[in-house]
Protein backbone atom coordinates (compact mmCIF):
# COMPACT_ATOMS: atom_id res chain seq x y z
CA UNK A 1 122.02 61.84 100.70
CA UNK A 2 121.07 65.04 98.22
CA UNK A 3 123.93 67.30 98.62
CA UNK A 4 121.84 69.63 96.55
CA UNK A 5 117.76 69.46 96.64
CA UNK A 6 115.00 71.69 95.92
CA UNK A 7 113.39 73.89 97.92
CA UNK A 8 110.61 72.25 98.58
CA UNK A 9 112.42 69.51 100.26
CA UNK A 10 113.63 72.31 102.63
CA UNK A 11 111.36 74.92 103.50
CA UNK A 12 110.88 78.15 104.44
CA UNK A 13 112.50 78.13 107.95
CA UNK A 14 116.52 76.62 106.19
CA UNK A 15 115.84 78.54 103.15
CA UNK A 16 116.03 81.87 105.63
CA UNK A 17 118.48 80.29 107.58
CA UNK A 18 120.99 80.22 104.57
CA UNK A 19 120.33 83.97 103.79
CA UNK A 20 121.24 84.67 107.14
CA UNK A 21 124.14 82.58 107.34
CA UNK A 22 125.17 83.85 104.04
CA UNK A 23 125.14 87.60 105.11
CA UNK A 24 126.58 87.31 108.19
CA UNK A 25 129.31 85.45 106.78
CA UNK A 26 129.81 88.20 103.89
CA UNK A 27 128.50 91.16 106.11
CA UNK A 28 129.33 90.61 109.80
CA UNK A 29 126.19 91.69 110.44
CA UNK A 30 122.94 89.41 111.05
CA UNK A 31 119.45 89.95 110.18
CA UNK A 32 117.05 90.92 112.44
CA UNK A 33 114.38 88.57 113.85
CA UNK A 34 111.14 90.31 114.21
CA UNK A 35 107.89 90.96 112.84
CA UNK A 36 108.75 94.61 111.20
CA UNK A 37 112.48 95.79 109.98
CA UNK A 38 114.35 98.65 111.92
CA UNK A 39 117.06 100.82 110.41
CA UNK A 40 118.29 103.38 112.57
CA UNK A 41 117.20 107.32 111.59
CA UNK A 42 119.92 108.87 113.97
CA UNK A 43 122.45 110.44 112.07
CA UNK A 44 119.43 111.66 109.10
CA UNK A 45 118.45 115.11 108.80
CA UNK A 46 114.79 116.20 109.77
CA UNK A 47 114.59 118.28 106.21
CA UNK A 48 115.51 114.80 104.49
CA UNK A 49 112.55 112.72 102.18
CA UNK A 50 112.43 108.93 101.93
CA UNK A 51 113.31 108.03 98.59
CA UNK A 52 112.10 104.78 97.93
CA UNK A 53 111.77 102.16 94.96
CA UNK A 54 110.55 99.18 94.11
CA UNK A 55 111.26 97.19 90.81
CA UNK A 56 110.28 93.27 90.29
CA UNK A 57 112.58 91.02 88.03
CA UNK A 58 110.58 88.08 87.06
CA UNK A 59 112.52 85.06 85.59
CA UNK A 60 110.44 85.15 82.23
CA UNK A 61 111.31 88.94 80.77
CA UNK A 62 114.02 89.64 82.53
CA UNK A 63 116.64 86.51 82.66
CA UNK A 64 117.91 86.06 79.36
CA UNK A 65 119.85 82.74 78.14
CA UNK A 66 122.97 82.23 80.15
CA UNK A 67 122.40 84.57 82.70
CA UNK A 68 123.78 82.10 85.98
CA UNK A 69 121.93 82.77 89.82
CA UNK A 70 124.39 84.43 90.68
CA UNK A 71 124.14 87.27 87.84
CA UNK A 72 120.49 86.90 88.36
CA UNK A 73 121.09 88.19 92.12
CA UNK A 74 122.97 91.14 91.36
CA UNK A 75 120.93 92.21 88.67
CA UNK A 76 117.46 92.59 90.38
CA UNK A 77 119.53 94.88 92.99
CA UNK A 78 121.90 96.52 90.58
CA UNK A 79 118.35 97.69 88.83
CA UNK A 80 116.54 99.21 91.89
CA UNK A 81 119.66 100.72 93.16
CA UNK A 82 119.86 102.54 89.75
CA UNK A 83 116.92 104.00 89.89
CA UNK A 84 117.35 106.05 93.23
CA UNK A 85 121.10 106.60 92.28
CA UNK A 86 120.18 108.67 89.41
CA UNK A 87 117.90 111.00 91.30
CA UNK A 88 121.31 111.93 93.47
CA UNK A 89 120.78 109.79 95.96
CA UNK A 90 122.55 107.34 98.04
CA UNK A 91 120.57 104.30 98.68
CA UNK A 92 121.08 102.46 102.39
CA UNK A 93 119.30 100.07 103.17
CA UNK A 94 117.44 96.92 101.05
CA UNK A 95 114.63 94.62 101.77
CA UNK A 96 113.88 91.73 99.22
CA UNK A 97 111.04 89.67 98.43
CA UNK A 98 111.62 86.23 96.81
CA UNK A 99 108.84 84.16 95.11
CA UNK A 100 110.65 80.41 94.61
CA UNK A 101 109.66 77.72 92.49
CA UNK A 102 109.56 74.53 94.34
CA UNK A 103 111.89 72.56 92.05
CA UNK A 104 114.55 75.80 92.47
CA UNK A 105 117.99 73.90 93.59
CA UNK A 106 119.62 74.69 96.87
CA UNK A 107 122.69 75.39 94.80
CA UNK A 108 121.28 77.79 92.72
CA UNK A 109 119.49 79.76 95.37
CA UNK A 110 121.89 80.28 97.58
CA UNK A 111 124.40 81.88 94.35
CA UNK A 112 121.04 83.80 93.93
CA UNK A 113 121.80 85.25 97.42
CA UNK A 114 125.01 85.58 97.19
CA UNK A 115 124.87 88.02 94.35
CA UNK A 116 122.07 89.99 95.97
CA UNK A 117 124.60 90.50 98.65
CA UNK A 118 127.55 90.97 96.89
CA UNK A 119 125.91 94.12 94.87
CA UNK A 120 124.66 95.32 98.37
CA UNK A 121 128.03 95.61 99.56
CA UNK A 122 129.58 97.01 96.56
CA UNK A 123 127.05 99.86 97.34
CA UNK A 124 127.26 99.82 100.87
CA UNK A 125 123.59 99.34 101.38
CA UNK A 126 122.27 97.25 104.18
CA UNK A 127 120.73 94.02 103.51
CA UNK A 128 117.60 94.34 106.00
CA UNK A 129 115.70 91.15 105.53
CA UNK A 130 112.57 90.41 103.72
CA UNK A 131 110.19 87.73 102.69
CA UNK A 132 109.94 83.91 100.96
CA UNK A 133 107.05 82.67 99.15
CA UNK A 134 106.60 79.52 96.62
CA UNK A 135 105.68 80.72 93.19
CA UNK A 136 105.27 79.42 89.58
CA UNK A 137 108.89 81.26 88.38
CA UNK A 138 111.45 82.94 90.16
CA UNK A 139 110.40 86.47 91.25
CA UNK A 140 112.73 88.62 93.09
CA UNK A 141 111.36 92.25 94.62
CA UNK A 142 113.25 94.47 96.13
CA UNK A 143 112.16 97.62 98.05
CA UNK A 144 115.41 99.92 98.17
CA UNK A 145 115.61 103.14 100.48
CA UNK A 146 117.54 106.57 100.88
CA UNK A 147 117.52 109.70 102.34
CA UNK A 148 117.90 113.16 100.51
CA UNK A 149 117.40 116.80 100.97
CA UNK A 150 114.07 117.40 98.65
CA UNK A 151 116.50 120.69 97.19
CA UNK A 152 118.79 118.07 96.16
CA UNK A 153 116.64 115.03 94.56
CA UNK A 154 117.02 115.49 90.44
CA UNK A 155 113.53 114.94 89.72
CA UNK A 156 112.31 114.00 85.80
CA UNK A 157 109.74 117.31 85.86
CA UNK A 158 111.94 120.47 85.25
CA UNK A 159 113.49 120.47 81.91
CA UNK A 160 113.41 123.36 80.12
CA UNK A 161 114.08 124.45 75.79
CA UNK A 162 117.55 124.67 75.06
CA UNK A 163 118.89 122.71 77.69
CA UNK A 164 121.17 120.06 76.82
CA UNK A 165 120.62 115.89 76.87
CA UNK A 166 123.84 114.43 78.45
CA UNK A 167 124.81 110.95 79.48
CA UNK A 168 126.88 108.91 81.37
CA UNK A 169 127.92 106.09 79.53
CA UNK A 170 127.00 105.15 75.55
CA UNK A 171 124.34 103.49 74.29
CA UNK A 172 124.43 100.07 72.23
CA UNK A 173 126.45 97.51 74.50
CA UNK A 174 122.93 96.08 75.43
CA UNK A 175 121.32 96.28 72.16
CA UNK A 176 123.99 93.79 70.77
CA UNK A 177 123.99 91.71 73.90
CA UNK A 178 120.68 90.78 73.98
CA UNK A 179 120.80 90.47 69.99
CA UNK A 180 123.45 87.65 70.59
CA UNK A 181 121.36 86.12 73.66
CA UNK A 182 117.74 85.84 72.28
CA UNK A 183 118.20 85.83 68.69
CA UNK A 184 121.42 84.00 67.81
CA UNK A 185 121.97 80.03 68.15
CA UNK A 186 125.35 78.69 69.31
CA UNK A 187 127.84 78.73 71.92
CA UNK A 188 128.37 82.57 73.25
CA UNK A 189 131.89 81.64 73.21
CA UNK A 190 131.89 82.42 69.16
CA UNK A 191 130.95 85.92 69.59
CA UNK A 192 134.53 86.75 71.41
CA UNK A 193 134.88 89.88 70.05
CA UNK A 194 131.54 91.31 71.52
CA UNK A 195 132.40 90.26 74.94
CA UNK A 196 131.57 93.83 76.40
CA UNK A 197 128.25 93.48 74.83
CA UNK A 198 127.77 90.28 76.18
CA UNK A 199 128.82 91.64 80.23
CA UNK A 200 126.89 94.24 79.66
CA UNK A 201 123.44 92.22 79.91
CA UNK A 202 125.02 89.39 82.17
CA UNK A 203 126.82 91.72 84.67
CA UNK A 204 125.43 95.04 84.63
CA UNK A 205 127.27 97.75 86.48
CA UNK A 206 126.45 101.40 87.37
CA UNK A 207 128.38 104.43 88.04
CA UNK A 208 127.51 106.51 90.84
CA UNK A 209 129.76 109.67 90.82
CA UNK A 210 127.68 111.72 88.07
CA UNK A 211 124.57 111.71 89.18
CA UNK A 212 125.95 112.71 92.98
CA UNK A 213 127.98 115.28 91.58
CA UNK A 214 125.18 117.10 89.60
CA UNK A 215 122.61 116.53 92.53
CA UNK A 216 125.21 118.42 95.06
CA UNK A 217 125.85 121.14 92.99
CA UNK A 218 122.34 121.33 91.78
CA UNK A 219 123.44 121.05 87.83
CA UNK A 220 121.17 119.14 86.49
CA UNK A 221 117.02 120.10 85.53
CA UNK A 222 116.17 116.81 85.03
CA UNK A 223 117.44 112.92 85.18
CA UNK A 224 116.21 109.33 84.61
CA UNK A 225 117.70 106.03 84.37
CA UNK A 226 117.98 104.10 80.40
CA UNK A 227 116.38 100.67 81.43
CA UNK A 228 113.87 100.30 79.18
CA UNK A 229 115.77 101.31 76.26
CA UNK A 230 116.91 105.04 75.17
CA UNK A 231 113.92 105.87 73.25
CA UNK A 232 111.22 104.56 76.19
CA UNK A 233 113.12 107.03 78.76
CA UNK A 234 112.96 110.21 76.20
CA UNK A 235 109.21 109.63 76.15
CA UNK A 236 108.99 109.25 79.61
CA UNK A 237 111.04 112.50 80.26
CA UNK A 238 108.74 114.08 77.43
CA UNK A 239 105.63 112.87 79.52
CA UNK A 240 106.84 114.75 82.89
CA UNK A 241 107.96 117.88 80.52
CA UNK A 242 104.60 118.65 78.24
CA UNK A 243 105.46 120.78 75.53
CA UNK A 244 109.02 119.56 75.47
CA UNK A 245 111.05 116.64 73.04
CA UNK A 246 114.42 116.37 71.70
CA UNK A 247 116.90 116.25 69.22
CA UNK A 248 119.58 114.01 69.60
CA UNK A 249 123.04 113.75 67.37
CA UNK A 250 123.58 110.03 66.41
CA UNK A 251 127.53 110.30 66.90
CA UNK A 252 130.11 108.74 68.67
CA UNK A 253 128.99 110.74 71.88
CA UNK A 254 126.15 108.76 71.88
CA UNK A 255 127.50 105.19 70.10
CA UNK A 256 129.28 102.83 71.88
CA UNK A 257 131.86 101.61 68.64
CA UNK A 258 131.32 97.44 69.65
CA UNK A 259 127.58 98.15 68.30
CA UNK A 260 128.63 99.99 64.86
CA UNK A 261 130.90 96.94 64.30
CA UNK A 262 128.04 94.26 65.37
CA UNK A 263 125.40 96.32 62.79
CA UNK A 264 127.93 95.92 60.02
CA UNK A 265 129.26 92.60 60.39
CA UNK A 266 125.19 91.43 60.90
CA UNK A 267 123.24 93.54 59.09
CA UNK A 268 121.53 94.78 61.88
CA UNK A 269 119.80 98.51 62.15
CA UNK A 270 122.06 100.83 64.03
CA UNK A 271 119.38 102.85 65.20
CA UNK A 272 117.40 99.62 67.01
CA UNK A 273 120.66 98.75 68.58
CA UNK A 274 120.72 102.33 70.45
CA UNK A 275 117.42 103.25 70.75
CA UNK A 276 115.61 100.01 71.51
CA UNK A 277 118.34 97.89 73.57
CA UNK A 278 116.71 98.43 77.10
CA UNK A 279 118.54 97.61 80.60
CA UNK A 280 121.54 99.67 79.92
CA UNK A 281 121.43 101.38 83.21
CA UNK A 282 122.73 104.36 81.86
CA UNK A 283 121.97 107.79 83.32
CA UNK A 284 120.57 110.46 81.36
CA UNK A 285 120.68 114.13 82.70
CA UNK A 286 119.43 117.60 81.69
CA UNK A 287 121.47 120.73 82.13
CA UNK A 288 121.13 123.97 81.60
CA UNK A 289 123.38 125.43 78.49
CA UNK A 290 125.61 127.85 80.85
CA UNK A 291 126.03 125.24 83.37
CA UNK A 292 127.24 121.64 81.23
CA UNK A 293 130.62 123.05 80.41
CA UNK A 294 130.93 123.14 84.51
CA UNK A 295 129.49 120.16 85.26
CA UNK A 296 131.56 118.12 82.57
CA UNK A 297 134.61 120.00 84.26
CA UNK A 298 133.71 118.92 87.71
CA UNK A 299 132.64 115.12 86.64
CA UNK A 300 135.42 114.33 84.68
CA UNK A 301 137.75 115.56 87.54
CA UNK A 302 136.07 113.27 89.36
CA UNK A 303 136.93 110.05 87.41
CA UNK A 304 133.57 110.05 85.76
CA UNK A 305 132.06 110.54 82.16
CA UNK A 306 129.46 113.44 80.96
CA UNK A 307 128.72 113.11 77.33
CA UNK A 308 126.55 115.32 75.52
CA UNK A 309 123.89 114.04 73.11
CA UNK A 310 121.56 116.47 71.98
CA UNK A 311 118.83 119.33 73.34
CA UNK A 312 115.62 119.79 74.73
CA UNK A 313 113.32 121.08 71.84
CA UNK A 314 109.71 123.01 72.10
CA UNK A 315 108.06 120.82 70.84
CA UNK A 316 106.56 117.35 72.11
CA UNK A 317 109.02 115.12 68.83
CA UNK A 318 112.18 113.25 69.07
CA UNK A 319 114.03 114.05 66.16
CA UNK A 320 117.95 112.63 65.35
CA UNK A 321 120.41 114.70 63.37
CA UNK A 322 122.76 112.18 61.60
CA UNK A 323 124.78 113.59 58.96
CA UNK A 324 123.49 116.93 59.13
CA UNK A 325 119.95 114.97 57.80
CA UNK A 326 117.16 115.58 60.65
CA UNK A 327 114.70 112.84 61.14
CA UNK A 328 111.51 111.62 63.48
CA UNK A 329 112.36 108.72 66.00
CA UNK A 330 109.78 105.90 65.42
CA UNK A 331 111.70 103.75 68.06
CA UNK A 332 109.55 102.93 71.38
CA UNK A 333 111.33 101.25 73.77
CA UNK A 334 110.53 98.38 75.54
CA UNK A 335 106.91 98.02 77.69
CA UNK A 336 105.24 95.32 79.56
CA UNK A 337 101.65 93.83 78.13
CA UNK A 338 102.94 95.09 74.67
């Protein structure tokens, strides 16, 4: 007897049947059996919006070499979860949509599961339910929900000249991760001392506290989460904001030091490693001038990290200032179809 088949020698009706055996036995909880999902509005305020989002990992651009189920599970939540996070708000419940491959191996779809659910509960989101289909690759879609006081959501529209970039972690951990992934041969194992690079694509993580902090004491003007790479989520901001770019310092606020050593030791272009990396996850926040020595003060308190990285210009450029030499980003980012 196959101890471990494919999914088309089970079907639909086990396939859901190991989901809900695997949350209950990680949750407590079980799923609900009905034609619609319920989550309970009881204790949410009448003034409160439904945040929502929606964002499809696709085995072919977003798995990269070595990346197990598991990882592959936690990263298509960790990535929607992200994305309402950095608005300030706290996302509860989850509903996922799986397209399967038929020759997918029980195995391997139920660690696929399992990491779904274990970035859930590190989040403390419910795990609602959702749908299977059979497709050509592996397609995982969330839908991930919250509730927030419209006064209180960080939206990308209202930056304003003079106010100052910030973010939450530094940029380049990805950039040499996926470097290492796509574009070098060998065994991973060689590339030792780049192994927070290397996590940093495998097992993304996020940090919550700043963009909650800056959304309750309405700090920030602005906010948007880094997956696409640093320079695709300045022009995005720059889209919302006409008549608005930036200028950003390329310093060790904004470097993460693993990448400087990668570029020298490879010969690869700083700047791509930062700029174009993508996936990051990291949080980027506008604030007015008066208000960022506060809201550093109150993050860092908090256990969390506020660095700044440059200011919002009048004019619709992205310039960098690296050794007191100013020059025009050419960097774009990463986008689908291109």
């Amino acid at each position: 007897m196959n101890n471990n088949p494919s999914v088309r020698n089970l079907g639909e009706i086990k396939l859901i049947k190991f989901i809900e055996e695997l949350i209950l036995k990680k949750t407590g909880k079980a799923l609900i059996r009905d034609d619609s999902f319920f989550f309970s509005l009881k204790s949410k305020k009448l003034e409160d919006n439904l945040v929502l989002n929606s964002d499809m990992l696709v085995s072919t651009t977003d798995v990269p070499p070595h990346m197990n189920f598991c990882q592959i599970g936690w990263k298509s939540v960790l990535m929607n979860l992200s994305d309402l996070i950095v608005k300030g708000v706290k996302p509860q419940g989850i509903l996922i949509s799986l397209g399967l491959p038929r020759e997918l191996k029980k195995d391997n779809f139920c660690d696929m599961v399992t990491g779904m659910i274990e970035c859930s509960l590190k989040f403390k989101v419910d795990y609602i339910g959702g749908d299977i289909n059979e497709t050509k690759e592996l397609i995982i879609n969330p839908t991930v929900f919250g509730f927030r006081n419209p006064s209180k959501i960080i939206y990308r529209k209202g930056i304003r000249s003079n106010d100052i970039l910030a973010i939450n972690n530094k940029f380049g951990l990805t950039g040499v991760g996926f470097d290492i992934l796509l574009k070098r041969k060998g065994d991973i194992k060689n590339f030792s001392n780049y192994k927070r690079s290397l996590q940093s694509v495998l097992e993304p993580n996020i940090s919550e506290r700043e963009a909650f902090l800056l959304s309750e004491k309405n700090l920030a003007t602005s906010s948007i989460d880094s997956s696409d790479g640093l320079a695709k989520s300045l022009l995005d901001l720059m889209a919302s904001n006409p008549q608005c770019g930036f200028e950003i310092a390329f310093d060790d606020n904004l470097i993460d030091f693993e990448s400087v050593k990668f570029s020298k030791e490879f010969n690869v272009q700083l700047e791509n490693l930062i700029f174009n990396g993508g996936e990051e996850f990291i949080h980027l926040f506008t604030i007015k001038p008066e208000d960022f020595s506060k809201a550093q003060e109150i993050i860092q308190a908090n256990g969390g990290n506020l660095f700044r990285i440059g200011l919002v210009i009048p004019e619709e450029n992205i310039y960098t200032l690296k050794k007191n030499k100013r020059t025009e980003l050419n960097f774009h980012g990463f986008e689908h179809f291109n």
